[in-house]
PDB file of N, CA and C in Angstrom:
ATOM      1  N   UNK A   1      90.053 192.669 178.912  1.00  0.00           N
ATOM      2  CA  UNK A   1      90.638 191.722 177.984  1.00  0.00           C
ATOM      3  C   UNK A   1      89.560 190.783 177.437  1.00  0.00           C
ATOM      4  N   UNK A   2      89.062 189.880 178.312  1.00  0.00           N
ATOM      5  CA  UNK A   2      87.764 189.269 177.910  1.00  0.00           C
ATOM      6  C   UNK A   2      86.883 190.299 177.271  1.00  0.00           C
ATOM      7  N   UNK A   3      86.842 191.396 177.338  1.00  0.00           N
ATOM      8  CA  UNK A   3      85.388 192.707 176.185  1.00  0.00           C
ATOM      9  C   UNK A   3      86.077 192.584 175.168  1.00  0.00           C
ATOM     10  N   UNK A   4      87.553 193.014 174.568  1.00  0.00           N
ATOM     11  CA  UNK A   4      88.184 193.044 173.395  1.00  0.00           C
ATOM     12  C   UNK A   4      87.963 191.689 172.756  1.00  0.00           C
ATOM     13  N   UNK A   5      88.205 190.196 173.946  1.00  0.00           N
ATOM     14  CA  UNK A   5      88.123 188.613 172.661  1.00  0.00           C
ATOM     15  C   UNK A   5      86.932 188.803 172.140  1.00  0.00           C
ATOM     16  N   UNK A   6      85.759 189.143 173.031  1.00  0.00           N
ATOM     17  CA  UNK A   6      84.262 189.183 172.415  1.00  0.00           C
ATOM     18  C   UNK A   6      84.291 189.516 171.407  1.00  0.00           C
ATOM     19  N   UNK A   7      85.161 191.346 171.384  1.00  0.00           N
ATOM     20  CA  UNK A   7      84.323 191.747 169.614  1.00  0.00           C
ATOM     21  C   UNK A   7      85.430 191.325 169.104  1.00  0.00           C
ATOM     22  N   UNK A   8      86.047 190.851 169.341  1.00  0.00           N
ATOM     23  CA  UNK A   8      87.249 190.104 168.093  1.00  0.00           C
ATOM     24  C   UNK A   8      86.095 189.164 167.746  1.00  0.00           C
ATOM     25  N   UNK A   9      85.639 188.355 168.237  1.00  0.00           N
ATOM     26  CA  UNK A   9      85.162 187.351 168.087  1.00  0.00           C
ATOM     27  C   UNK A   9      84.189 187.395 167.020  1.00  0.00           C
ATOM     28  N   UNK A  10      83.288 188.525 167.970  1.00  0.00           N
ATOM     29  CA  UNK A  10      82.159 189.199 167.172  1.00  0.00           C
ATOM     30  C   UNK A  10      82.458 189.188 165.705  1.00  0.00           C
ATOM     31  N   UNK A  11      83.625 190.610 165.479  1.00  0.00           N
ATOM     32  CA  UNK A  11      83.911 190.821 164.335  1.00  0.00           C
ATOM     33  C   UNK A  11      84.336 189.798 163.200  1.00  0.00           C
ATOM     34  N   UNK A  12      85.097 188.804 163.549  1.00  0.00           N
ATOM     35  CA  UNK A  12      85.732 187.909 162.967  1.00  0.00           C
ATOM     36  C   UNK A  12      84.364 187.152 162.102  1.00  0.00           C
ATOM     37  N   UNK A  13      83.252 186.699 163.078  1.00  0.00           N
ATOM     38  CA  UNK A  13      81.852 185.700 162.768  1.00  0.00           C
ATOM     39  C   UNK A  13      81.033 186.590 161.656  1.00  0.00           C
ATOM     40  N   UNK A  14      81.307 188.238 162.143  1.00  0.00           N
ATOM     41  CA  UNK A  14      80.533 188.666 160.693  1.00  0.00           C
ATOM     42  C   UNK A  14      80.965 188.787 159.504  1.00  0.00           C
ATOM     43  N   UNK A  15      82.727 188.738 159.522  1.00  0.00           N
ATOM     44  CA  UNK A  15      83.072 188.829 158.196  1.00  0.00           C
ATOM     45  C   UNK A  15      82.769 187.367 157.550  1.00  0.00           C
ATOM     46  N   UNK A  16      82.854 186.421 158.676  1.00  0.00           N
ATOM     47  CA  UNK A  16      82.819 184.806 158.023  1.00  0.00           C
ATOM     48  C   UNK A  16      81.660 184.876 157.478  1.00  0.00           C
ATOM     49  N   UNK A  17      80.319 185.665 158.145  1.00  0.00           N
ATOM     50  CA  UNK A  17      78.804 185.321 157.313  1.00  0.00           C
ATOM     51  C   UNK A  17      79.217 186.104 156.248  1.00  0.00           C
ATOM     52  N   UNK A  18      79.781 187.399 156.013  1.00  0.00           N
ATOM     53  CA  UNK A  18      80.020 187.717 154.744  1.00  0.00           C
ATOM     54  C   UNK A  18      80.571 187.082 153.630  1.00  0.00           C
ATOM     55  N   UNK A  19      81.504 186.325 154.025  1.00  0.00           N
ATOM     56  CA  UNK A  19      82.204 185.693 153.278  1.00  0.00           C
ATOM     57  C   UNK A  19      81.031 184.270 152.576  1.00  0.00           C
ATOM     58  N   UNK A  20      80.571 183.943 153.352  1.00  0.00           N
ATOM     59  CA  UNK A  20      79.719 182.901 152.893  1.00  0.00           C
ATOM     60  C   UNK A  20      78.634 183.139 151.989  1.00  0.00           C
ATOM     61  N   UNK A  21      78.046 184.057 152.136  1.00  0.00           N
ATOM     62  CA  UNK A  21      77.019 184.301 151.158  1.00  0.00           C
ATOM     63  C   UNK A  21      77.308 184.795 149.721  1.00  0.00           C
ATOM     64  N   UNK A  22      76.359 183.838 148.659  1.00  0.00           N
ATOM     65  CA  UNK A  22      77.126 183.668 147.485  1.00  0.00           C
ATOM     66  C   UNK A  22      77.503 184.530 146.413  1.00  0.00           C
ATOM     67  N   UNK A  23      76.474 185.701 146.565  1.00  0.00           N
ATOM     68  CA  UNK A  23      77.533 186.965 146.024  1.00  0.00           C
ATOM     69  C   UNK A  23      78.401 187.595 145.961  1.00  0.00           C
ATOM     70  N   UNK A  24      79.093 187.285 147.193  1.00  0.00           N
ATOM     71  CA  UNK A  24      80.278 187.510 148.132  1.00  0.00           C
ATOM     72  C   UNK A  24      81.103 186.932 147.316  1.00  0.00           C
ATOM     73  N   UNK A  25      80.995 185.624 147.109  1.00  0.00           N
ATOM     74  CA  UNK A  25      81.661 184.243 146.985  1.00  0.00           C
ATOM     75  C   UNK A  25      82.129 184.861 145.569  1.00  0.00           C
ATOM     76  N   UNK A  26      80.956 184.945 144.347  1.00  0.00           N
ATOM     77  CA  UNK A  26      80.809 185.609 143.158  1.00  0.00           C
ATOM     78  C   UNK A  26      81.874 186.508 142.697  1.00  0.00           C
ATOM     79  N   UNK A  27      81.471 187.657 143.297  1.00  0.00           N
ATOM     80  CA  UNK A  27      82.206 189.000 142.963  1.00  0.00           C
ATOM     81  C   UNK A  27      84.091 188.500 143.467  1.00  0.00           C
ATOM     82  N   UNK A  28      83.772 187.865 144.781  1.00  0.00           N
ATOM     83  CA  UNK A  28      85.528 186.902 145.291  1.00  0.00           C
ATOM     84  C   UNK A  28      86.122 186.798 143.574  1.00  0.00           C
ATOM     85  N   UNK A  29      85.775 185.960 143.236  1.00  0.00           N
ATOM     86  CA  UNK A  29      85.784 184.979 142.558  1.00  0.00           C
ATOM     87  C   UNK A  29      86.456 185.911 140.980  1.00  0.00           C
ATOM     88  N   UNK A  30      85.533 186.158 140.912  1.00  0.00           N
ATOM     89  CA  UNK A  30      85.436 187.969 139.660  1.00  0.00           C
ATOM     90  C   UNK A  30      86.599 188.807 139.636  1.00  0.00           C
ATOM     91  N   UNK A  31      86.932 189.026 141.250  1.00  0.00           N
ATOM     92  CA  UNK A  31      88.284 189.825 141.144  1.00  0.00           C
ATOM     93  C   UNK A  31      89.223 189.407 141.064  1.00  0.00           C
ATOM     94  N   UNK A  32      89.019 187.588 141.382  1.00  0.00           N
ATOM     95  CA  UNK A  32      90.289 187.066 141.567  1.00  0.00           C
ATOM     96  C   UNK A  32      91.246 186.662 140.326  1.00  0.00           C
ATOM     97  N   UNK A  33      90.219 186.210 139.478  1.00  0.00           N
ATOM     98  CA  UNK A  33      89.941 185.990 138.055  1.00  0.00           C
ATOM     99  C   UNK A  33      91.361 185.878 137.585  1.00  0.00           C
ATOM    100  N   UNK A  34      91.388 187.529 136.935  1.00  0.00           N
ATOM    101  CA  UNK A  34      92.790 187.653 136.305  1.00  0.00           C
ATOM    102  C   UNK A  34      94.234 187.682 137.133  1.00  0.00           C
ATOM    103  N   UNK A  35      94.027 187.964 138.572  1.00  0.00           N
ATOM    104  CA  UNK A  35      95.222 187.735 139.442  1.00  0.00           C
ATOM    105  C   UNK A  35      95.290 186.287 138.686  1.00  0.00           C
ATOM    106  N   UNK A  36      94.901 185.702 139.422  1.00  0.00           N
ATOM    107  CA  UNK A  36      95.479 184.087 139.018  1.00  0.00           C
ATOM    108  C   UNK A  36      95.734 183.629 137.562  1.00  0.00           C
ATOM    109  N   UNK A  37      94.945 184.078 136.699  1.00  0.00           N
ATOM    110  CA  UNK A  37      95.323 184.152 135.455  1.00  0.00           C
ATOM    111  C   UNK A  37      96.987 184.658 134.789  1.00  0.00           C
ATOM    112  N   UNK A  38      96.918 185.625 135.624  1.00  0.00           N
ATOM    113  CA  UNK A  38      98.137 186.425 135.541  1.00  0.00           C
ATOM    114  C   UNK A  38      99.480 185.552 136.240  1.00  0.00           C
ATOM    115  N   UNK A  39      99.269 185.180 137.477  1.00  0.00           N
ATOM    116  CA  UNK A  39     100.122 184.150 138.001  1.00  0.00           C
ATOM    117  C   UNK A  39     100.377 182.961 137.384  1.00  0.00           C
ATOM    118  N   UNK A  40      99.362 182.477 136.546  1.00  0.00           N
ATOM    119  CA  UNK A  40      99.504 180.728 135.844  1.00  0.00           C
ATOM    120  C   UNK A  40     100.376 181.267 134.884  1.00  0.00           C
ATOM    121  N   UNK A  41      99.967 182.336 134.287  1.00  0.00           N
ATOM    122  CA  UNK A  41     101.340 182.784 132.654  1.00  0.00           C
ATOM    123  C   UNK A  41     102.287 182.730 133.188  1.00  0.00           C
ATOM    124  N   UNK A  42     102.543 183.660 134.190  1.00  0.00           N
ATOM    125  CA  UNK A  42     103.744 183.806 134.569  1.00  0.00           C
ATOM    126  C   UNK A  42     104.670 182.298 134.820  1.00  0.00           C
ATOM    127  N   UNK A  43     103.918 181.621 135.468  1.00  0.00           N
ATOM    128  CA  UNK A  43     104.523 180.489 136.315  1.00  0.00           C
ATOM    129  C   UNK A  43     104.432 179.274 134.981  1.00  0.00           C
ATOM    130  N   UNK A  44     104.083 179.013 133.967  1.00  0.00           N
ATOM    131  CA  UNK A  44     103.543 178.272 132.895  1.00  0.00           C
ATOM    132  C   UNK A  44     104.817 177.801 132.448  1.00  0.00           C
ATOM    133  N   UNK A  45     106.054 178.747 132.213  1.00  0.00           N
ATOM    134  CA  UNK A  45     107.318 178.199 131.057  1.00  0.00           C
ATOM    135  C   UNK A  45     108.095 177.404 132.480  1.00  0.00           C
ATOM    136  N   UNK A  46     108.062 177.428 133.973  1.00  0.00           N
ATOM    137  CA  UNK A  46     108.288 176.815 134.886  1.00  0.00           C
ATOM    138  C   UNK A  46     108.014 175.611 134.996  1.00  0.00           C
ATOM    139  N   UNK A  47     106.396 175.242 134.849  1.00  0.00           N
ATOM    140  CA  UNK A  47     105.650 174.414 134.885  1.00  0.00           C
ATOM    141  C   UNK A  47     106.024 173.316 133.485  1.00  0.00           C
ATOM    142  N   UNK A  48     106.419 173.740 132.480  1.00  0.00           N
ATOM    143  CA  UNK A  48     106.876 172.811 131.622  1.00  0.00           C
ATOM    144  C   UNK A  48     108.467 172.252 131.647  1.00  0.00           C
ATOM    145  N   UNK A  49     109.275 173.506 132.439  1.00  0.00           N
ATOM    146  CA  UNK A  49     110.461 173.199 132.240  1.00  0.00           C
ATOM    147  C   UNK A  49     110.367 172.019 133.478  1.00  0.00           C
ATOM    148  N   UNK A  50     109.796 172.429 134.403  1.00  0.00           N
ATOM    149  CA  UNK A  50     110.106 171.065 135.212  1.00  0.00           C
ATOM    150  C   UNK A  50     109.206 169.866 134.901  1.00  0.00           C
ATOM    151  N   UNK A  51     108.129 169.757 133.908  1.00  0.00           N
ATOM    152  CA  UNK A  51     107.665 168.307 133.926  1.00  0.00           C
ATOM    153  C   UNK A  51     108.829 167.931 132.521  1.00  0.00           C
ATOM    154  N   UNK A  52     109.431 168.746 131.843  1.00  0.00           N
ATOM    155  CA  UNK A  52     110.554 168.507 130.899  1.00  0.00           C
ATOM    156  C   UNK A  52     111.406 167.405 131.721  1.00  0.00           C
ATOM    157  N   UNK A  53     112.449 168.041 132.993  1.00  0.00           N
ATOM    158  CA  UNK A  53     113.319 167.490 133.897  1.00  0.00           C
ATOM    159  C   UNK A  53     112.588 166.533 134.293  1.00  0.00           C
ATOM    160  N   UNK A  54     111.480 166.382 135.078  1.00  0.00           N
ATOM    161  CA  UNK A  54     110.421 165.070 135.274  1.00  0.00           C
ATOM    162  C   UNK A  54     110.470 163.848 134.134  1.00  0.00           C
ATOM    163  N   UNK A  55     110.369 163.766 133.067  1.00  0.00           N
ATOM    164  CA  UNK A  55     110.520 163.267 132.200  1.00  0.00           C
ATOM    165  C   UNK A  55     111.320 162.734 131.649  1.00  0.00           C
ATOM    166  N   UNK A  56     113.003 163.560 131.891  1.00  0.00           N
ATOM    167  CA  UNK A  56     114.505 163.258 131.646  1.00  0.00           C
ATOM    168  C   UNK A  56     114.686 162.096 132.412  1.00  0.00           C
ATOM    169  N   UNK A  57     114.149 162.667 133.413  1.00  0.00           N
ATOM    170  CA  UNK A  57     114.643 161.624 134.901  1.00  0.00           C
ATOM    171  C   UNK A  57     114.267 160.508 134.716  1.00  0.00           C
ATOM    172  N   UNK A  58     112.962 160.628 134.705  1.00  0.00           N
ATOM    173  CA  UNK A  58     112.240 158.842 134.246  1.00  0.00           C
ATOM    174  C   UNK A  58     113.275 158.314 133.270  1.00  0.00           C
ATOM    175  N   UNK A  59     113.227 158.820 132.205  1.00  0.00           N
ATOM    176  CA  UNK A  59     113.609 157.952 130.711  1.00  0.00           C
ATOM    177  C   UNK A  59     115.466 157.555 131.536  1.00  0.00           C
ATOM    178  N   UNK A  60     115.999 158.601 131.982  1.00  0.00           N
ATOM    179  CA  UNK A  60     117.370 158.049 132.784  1.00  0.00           C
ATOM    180  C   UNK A  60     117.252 157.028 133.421  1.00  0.00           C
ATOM    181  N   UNK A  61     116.616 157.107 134.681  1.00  0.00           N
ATOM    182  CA  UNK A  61     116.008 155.953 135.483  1.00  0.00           C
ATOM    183  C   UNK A  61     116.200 154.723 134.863  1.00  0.00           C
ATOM    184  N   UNK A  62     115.140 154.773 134.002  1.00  0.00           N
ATOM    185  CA  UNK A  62     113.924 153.663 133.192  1.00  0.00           C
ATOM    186  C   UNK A  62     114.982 153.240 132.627  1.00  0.00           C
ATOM    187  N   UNK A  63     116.813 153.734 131.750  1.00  0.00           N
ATOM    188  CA  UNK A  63     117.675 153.137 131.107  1.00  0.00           C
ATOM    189  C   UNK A  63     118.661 152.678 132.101  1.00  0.00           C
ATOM    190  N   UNK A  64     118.937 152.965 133.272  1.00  0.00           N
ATOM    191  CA  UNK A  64     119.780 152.480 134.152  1.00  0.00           C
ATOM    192  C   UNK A  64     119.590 150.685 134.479  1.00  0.00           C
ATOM    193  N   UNK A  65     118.276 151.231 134.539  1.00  0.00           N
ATOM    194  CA  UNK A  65     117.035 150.317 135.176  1.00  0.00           C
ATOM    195  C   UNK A  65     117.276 148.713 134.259  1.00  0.00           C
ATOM    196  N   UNK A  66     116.937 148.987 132.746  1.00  0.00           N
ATOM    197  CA  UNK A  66     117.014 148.131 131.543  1.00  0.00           C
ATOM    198  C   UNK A  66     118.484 147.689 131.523  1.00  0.00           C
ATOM    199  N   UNK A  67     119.959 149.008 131.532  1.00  0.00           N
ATOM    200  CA  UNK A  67     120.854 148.435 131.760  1.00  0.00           C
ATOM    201  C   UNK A  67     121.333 147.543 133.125  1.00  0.00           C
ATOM    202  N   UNK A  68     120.995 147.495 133.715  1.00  0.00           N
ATOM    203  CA  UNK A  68     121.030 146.489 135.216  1.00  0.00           C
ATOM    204  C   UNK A  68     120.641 145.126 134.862  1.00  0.00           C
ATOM    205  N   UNK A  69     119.287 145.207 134.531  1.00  0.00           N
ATOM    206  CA  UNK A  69     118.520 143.886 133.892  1.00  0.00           C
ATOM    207  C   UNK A  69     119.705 143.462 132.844  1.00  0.00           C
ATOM    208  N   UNK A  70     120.081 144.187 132.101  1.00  0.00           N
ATOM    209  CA  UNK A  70     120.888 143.212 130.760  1.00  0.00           C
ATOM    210  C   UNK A  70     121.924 142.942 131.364  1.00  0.00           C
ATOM    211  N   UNK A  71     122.873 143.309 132.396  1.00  0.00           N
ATOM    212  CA  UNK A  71     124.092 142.807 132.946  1.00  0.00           C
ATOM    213  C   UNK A  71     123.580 141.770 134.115  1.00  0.00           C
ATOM    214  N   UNK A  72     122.471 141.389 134.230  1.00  0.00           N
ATOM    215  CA  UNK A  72     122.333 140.924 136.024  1.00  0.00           C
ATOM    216  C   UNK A  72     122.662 141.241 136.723  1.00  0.00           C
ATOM    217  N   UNK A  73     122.829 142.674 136.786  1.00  0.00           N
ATOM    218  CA  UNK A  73     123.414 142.957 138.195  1.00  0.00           C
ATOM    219  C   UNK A  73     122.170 142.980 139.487  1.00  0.00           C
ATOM    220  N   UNK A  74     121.957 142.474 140.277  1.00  0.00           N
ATOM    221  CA  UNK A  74     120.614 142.544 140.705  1.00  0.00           C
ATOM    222  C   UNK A  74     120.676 143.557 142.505  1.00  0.00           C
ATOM    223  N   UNK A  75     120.276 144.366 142.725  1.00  0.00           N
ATOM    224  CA  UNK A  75     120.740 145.540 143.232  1.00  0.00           C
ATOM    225  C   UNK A  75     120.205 144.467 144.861  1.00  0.00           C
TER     226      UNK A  75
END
């Protein structure tokens, strides 16, 4: 059991030096590119519809808010 943690161990430390060195990092980076590209489109008409609702909310808020002040009602 302790021989198997070793080369776990082992194995695990060489992919990390792989991972670190900056061509690695590079080419990462290169493939990842259009995945994520591809994910922001997708996710984009989301991303507006909710800072849309974000925005509703405030201006609701923000008139509750103004109507309170004009009645004195003081919460």
């Amino acid at each position: 059991m302790l021989k198997s943690n070793q080369v776990k161990n082992k194995a695990i430390d060489y992919c990390l030096d792989i991972i670190k060195r900056e061509d690695v990092k590079q080419e990462l980076k290169h493939l990842f590119k259009p995945i994520i590209q591809l994910i922001l489109q997708e996710i984009y008409p989301y991303i507006y519809l909710s800072v849309l609702f974000l925005l509703i909310s405030f201006f609701l808020i923000l008139g509750i808010f103004i109507l309170l002040l004009r009645n004195n009602y003081i919460l």
